[in-house]
N, C-alpha and C. Protein backbone atom coordinates (compact mmCIF):
# COMPACT_ATOMS: atom_id res chain seq x y z
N UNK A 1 -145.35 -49.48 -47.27
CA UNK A 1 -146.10 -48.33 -46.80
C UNK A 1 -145.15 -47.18 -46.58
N UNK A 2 -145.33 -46.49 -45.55
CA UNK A 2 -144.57 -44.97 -44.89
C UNK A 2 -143.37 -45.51 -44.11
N UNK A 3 -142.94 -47.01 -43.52
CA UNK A 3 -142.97 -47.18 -43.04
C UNK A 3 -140.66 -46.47 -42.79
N UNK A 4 -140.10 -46.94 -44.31
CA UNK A 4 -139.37 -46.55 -44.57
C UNK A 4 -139.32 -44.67 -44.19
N UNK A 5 -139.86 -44.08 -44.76
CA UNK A 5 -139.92 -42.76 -44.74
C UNK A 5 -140.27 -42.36 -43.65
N UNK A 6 -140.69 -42.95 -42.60
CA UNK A 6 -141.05 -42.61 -41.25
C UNK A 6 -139.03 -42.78 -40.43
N UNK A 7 -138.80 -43.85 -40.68
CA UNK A 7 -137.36 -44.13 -40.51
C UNK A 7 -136.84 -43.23 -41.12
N UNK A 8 -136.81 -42.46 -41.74
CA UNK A 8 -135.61 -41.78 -42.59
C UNK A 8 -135.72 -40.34 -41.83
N UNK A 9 -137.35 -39.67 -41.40
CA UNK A 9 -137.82 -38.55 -40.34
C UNK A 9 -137.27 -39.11 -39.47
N UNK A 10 -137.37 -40.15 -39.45
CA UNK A 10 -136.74 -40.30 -37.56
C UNK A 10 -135.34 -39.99 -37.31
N UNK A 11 -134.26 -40.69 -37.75
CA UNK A 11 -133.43 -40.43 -38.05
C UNK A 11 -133.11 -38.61 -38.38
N UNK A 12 -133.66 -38.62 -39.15
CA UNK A 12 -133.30 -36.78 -39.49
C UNK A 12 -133.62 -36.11 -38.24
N UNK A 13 -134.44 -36.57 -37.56
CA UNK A 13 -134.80 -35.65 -36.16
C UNK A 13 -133.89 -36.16 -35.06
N UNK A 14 -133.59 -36.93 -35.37
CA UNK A 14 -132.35 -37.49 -33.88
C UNK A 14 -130.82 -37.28 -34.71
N UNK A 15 -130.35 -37.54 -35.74
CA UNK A 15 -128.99 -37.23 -36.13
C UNK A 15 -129.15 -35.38 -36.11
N UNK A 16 -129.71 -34.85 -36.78
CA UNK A 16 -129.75 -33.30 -36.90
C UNK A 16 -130.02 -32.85 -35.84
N UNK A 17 -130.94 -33.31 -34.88
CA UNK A 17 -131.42 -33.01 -33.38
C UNK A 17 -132.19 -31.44 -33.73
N UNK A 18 -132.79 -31.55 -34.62
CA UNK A 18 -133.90 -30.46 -35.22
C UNK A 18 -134.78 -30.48 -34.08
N UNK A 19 -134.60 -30.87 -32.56
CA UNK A 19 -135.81 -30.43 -32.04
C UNK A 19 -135.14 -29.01 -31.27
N UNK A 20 -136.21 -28.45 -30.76
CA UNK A 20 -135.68 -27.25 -29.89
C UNK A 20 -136.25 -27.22 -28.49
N UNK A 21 -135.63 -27.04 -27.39
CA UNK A 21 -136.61 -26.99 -26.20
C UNK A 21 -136.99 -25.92 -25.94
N UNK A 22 -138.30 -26.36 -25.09
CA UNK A 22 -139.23 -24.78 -25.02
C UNK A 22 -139.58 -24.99 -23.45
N UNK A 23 -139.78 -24.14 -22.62
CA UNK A 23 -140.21 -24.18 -21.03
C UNK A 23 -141.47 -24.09 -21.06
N UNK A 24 -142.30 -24.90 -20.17
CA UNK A 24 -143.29 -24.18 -19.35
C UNK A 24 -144.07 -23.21 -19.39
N UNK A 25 -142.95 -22.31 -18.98
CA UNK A 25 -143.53 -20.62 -18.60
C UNK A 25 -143.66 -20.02 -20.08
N UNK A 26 -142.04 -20.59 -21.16
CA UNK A 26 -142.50 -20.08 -22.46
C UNK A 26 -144.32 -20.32 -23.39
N UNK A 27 -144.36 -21.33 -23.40
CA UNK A 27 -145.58 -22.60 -23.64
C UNK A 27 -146.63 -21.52 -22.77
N UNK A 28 -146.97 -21.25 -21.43
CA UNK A 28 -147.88 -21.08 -20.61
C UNK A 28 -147.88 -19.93 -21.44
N UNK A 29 -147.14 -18.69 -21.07
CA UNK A 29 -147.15 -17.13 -21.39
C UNK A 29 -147.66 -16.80 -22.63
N UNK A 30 -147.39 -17.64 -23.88
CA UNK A 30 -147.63 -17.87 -25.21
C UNK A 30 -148.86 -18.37 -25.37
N UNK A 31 -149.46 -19.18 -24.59
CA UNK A 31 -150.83 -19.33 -25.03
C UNK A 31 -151.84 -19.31 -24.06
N UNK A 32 -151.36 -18.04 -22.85
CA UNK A 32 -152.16 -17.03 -22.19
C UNK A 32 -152.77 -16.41 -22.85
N UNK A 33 -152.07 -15.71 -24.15
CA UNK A 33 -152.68 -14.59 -24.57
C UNK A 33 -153.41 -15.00 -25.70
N UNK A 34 -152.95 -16.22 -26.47
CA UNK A 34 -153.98 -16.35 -27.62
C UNK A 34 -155.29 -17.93 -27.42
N UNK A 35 -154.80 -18.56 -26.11
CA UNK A 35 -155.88 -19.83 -26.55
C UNK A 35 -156.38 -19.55 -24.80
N UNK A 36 -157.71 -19.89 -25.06
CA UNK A 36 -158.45 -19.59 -23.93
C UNK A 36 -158.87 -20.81 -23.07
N UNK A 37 -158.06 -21.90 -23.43
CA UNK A 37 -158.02 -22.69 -22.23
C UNK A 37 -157.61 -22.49 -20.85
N UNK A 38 -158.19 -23.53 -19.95
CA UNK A 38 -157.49 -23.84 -18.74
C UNK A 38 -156.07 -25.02 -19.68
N UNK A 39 -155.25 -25.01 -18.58
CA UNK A 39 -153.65 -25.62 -19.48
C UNK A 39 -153.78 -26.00 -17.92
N UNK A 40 -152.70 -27.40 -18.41
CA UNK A 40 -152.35 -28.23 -17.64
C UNK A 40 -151.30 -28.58 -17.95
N UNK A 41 -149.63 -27.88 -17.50
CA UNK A 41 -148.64 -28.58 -18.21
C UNK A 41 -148.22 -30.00 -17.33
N UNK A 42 -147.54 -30.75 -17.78
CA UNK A 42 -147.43 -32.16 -16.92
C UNK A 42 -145.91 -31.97 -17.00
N UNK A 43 -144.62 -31.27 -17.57
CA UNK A 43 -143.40 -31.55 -17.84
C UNK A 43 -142.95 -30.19 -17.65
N UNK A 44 -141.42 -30.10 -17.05
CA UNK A 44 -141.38 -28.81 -17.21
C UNK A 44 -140.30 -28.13 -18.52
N UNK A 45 -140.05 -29.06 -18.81
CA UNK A 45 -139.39 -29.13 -20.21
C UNK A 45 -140.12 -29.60 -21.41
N UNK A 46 -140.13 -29.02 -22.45
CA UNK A 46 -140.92 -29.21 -24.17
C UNK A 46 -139.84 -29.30 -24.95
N UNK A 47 -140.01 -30.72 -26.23
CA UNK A 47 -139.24 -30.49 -27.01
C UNK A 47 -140.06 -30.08 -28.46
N UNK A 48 -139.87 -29.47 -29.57
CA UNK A 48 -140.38 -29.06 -30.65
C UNK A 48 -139.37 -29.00 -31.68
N UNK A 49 -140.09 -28.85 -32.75
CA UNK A 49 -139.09 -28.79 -34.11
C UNK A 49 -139.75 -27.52 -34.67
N UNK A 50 -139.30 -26.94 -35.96
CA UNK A 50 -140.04 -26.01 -36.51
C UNK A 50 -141.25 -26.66 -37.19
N UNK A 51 -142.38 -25.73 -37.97
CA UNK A 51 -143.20 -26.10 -38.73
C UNK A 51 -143.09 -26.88 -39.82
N UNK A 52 -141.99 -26.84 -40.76
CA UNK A 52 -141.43 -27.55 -41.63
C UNK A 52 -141.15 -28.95 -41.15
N UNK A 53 -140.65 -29.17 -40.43
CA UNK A 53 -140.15 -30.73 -39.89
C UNK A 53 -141.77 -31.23 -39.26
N UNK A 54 -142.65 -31.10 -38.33
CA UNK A 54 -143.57 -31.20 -38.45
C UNK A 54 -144.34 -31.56 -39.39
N UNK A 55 -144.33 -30.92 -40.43
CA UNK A 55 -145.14 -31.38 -41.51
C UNK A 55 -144.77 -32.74 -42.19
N UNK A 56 -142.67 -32.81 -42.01
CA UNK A 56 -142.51 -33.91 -42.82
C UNK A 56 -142.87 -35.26 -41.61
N UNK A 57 -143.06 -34.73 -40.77
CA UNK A 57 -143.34 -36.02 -39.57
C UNK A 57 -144.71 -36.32 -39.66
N UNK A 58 -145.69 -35.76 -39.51
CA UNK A 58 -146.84 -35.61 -39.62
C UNK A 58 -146.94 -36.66 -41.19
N UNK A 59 -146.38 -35.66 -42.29
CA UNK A 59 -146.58 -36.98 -43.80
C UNK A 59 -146.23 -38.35 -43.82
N UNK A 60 -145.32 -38.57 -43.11
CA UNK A 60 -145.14 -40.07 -42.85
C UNK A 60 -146.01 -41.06 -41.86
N UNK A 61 -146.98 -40.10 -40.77
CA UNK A 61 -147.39 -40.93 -39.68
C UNK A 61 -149.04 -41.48 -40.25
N UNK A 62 -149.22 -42.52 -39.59
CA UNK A 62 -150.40 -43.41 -40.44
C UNK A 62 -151.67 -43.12 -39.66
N UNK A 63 -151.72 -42.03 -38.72
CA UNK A 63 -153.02 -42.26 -37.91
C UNK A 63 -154.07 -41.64 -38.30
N UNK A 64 -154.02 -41.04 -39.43
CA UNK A 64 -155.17 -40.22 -39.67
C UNK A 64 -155.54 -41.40 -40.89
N UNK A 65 -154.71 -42.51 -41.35
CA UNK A 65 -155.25 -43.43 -42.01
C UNK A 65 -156.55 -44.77 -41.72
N UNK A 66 -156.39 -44.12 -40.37
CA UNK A 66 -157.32 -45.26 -39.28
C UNK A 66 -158.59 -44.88 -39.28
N UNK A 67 -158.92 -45.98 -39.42
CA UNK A 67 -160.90 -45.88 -39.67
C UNK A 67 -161.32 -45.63 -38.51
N UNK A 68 -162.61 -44.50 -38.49
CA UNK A 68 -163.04 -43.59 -37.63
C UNK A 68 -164.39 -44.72 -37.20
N UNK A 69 -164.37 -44.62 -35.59
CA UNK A 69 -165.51 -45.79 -35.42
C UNK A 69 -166.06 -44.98 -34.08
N UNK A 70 -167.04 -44.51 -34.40
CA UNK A 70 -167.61 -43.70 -33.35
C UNK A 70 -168.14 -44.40 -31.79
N UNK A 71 -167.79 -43.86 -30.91
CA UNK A 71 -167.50 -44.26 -29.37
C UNK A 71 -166.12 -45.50 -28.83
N UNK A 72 -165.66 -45.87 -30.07
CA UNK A 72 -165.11 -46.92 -30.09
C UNK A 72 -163.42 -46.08 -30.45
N UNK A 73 -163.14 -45.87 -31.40
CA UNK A 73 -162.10 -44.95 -32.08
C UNK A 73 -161.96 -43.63 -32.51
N UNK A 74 -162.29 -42.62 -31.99
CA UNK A 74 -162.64 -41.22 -32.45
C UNK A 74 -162.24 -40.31 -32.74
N UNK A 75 -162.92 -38.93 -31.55
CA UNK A 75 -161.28 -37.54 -31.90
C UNK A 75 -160.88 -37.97 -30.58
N UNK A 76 -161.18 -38.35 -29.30
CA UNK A 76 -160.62 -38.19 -28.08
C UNK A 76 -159.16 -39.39 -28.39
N UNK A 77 -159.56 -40.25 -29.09
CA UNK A 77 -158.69 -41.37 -29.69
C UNK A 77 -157.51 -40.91 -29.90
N UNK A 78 -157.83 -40.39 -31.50
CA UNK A 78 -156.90 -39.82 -32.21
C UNK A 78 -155.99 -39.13 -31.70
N UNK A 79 -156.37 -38.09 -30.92
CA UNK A 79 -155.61 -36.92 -30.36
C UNK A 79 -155.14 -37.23 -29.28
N UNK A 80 -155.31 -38.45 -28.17
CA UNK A 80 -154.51 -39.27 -27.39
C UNK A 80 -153.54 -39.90 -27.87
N UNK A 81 -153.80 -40.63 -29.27
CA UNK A 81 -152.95 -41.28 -29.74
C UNK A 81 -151.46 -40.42 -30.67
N UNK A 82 -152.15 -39.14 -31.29
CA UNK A 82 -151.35 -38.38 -32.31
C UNK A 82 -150.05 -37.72 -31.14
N UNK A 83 -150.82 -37.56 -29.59
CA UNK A 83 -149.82 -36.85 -28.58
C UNK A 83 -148.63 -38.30 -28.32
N UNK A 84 -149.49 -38.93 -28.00
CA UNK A 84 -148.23 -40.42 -27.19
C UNK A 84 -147.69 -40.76 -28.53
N UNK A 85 -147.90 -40.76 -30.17
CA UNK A 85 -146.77 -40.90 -30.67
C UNK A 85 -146.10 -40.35 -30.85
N UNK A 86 -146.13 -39.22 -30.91
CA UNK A 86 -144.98 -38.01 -31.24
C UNK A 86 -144.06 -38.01 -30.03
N UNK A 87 -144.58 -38.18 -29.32
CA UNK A 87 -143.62 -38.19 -27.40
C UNK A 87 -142.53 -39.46 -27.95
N UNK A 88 -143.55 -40.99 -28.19
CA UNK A 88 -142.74 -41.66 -27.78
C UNK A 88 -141.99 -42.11 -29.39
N UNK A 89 -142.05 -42.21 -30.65
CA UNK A 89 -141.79 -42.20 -31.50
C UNK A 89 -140.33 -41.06 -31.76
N UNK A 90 -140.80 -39.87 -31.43
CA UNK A 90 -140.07 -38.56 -31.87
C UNK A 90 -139.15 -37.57 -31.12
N UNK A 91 -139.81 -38.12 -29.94
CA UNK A 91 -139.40 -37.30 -28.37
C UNK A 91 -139.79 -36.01 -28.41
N UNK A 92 -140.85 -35.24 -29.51
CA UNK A 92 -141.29 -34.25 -29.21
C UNK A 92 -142.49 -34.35 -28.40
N UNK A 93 -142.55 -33.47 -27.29
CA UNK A 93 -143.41 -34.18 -26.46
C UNK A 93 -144.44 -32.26 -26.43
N UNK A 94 -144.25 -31.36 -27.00
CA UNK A 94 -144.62 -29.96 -26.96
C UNK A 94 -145.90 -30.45 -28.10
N UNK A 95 -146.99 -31.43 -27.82
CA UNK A 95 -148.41 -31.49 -28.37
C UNK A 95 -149.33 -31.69 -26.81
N UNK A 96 -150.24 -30.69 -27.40
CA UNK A 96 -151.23 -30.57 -26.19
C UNK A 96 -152.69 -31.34 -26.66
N UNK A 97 -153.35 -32.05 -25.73
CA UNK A 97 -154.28 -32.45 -26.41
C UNK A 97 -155.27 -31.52 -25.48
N UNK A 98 -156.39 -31.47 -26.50
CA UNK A 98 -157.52 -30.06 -26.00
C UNK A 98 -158.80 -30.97 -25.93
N UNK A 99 -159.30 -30.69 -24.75
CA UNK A 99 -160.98 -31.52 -25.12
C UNK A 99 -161.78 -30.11 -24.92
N UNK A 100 -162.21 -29.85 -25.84
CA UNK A 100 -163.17 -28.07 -26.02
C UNK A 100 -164.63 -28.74 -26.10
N UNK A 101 -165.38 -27.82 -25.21
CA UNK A 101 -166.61 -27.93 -25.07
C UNK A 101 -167.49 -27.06 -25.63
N UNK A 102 -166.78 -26.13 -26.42
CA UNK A 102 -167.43 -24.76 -26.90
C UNK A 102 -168.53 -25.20 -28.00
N UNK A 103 -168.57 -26.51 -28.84
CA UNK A 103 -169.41 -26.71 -29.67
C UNK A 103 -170.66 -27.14 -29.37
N UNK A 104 -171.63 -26.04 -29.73
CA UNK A 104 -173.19 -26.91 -29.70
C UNK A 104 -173.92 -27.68 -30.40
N UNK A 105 -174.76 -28.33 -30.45
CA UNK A 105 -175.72 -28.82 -31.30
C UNK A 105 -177.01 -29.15 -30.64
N UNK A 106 -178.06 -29.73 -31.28
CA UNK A 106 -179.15 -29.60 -31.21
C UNK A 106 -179.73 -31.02 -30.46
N UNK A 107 -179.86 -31.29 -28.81
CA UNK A 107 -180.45 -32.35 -28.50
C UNK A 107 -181.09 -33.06 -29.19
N UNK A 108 -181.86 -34.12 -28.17
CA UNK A 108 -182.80 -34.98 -28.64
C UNK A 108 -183.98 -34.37 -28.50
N UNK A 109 -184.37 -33.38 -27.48
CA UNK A 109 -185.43 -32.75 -27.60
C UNK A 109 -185.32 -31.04 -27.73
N UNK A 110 -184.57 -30.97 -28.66
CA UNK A 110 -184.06 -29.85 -29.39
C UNK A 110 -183.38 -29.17 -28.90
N UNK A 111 -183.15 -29.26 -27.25
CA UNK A 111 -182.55 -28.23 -26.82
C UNK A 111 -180.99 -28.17 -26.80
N UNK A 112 -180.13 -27.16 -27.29
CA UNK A 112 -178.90 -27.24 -27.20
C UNK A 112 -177.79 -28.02 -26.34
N UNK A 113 -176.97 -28.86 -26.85
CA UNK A 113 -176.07 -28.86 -25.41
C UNK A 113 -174.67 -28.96 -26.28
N UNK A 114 -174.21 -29.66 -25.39
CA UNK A 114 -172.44 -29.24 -25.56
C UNK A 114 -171.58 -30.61 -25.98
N UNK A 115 -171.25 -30.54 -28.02
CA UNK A 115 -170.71 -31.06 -28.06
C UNK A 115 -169.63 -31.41 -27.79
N UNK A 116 -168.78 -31.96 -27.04
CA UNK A 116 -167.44 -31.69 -26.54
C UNK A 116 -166.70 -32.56 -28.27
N UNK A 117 -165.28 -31.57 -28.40
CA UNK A 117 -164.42 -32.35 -29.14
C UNK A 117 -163.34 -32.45 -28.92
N UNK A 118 -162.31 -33.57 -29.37
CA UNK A 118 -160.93 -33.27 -28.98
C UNK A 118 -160.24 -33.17 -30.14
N UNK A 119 -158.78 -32.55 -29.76
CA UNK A 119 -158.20 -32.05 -30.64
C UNK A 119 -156.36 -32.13 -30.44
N UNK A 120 -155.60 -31.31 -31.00
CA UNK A 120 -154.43 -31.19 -30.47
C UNK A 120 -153.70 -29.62 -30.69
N UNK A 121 -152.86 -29.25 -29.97
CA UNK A 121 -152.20 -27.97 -30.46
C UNK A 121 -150.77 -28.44 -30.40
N UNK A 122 -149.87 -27.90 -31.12
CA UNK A 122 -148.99 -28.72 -31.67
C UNK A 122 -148.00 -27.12 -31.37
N UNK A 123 -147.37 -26.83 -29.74
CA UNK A 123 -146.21 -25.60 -29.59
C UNK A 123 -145.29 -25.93 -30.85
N UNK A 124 -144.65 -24.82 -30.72
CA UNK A 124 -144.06 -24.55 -31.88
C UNK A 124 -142.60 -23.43 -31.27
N UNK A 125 -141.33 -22.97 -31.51
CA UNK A 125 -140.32 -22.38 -30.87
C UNK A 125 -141.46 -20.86 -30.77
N UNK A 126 -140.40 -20.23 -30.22
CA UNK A 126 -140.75 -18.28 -29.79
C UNK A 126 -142.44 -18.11 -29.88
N UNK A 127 -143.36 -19.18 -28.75
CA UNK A 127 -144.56 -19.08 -28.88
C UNK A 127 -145.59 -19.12 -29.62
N UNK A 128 -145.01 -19.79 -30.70
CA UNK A 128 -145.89 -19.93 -31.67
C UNK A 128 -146.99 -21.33 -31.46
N UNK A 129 -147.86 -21.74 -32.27
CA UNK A 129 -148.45 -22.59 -32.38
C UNK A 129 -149.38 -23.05 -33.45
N UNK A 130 -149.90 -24.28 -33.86
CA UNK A 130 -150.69 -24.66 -34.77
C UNK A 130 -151.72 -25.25 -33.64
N UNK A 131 -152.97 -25.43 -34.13
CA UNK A 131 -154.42 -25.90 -33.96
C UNK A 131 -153.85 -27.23 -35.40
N UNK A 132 -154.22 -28.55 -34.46
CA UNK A 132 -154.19 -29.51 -35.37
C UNK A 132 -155.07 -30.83 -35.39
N UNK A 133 -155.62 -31.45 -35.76
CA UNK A 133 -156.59 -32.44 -36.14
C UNK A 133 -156.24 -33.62 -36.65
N UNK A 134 -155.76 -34.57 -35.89
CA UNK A 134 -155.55 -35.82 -36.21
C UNK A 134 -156.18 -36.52 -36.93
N UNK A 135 -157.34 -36.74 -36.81
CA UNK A 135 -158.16 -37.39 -37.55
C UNK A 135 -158.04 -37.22 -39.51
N UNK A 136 -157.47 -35.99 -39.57
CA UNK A 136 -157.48 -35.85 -41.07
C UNK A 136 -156.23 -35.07 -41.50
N UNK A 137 -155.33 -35.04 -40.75
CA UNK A 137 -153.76 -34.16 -41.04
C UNK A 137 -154.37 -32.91 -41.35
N UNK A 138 -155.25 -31.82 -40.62
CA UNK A 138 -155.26 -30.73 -41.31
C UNK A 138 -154.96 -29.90 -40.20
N UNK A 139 -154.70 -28.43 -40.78
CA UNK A 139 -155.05 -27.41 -39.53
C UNK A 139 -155.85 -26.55 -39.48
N UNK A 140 -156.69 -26.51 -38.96
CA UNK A 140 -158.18 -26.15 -38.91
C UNK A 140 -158.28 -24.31 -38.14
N UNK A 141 -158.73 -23.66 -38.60
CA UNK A 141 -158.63 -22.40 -38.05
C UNK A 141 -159.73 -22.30 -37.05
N UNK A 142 -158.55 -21.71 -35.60
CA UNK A 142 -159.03 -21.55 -34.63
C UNK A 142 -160.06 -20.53 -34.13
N UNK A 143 -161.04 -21.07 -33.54
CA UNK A 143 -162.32 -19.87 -33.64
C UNK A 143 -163.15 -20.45 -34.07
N UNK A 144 -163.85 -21.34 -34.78
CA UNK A 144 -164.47 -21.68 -36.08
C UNK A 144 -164.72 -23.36 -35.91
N UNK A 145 -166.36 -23.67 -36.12
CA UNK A 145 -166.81 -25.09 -35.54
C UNK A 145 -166.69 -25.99 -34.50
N UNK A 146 -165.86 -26.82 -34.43
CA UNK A 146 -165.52 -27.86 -33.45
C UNK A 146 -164.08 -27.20 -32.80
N UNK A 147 -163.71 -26.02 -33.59
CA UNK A 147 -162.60 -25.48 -32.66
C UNK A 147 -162.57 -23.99 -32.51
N UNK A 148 -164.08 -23.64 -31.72
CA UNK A 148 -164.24 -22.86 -30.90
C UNK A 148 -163.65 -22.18 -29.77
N UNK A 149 -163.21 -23.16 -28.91
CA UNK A 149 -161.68 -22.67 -27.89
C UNK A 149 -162.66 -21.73 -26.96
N UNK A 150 -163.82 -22.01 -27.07
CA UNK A 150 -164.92 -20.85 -25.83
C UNK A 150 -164.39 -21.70 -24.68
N UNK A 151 -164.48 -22.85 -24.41
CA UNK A 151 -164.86 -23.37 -23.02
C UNK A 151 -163.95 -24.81 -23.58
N UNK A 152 -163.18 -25.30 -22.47
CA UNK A 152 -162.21 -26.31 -22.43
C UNK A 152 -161.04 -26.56 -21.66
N UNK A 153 -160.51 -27.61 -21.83
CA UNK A 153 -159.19 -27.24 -21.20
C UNK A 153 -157.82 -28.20 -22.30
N UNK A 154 -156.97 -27.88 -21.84
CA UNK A 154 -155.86 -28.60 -22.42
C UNK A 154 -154.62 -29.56 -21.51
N UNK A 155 -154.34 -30.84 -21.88
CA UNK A 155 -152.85 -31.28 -20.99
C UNK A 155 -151.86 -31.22 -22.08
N UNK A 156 -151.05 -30.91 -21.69
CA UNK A 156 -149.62 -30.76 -22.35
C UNK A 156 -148.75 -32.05 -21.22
């Protein structure tokens, strides 16, 4: 499987030490202004890599290979699981998982309510960030369906 090539990212991220640390206040201030959660940081130190290394970590990891089993294995799953491996696998620990409530749909007796979904945001150095989706390795533009970002919160 990946399983080699996951070893070989790993390695590249601990011999090169491609991660970068990011604070708190950097993380907080940075996504004051663009994500409209409540934030919950838990650490006061973040580690991150650039977008590039990300991606090659992300290509090797198997969780978006896992069969989707609704109430049982899901997005709250996924995006629990996509945060605790990257922490404990990678030591990047700068993934936030988001449970957003902003999505509606149509009751049982038609009336709207609030799909909640979860998700992840994945800091990034000098405030940057990706909107990311475990369930299918993509990055999904923020604003738009299940990642609305109206109403939610996030733990980092």
């Amino acid at each position: 499987m990946h399983w080699k090539q996951g070893e070989q990212v790993l390695d590249l991220v601990r011999a090169w030490r491609l991660h970068r640390q990011i604070t708190r206040t950097e993380i907080s201030i940075g996504a004051a202004y663009r994500l409209p959660f409540a934030l919950h940081p838990m650490d006061t130190s973040y580690w991150t890599c650039s977008w590039a290394d990300w991606v090659k970590i992300i290509d090797t990891d198997w969780l978006n290979r896992r069969g989707y089993v609704a109430e049982d294995f899901d997005c709250d799953d996924y995006s629990i699981a996509f945060k605790a491996r990257m922490s404990e696998r990678y030591g990047l620990n700068a993934v936030g998982l988001v449970i957003d409530h902003s999505s509606v749909s149509p009751g049982p007796d038609g009336v709207p309510v609030s799909t909640p979904h979860a998700y992840n945001v994945i800091f990034l150095p000098f405030g940057l960030y990706k909107v990311f989706e475990p369930q299918n390795d993509t990055v999904p533009e923020f604003g738009a369906g299940l990642y609305m970002g109206a109403s939610g919160m996030m733990v980092l």
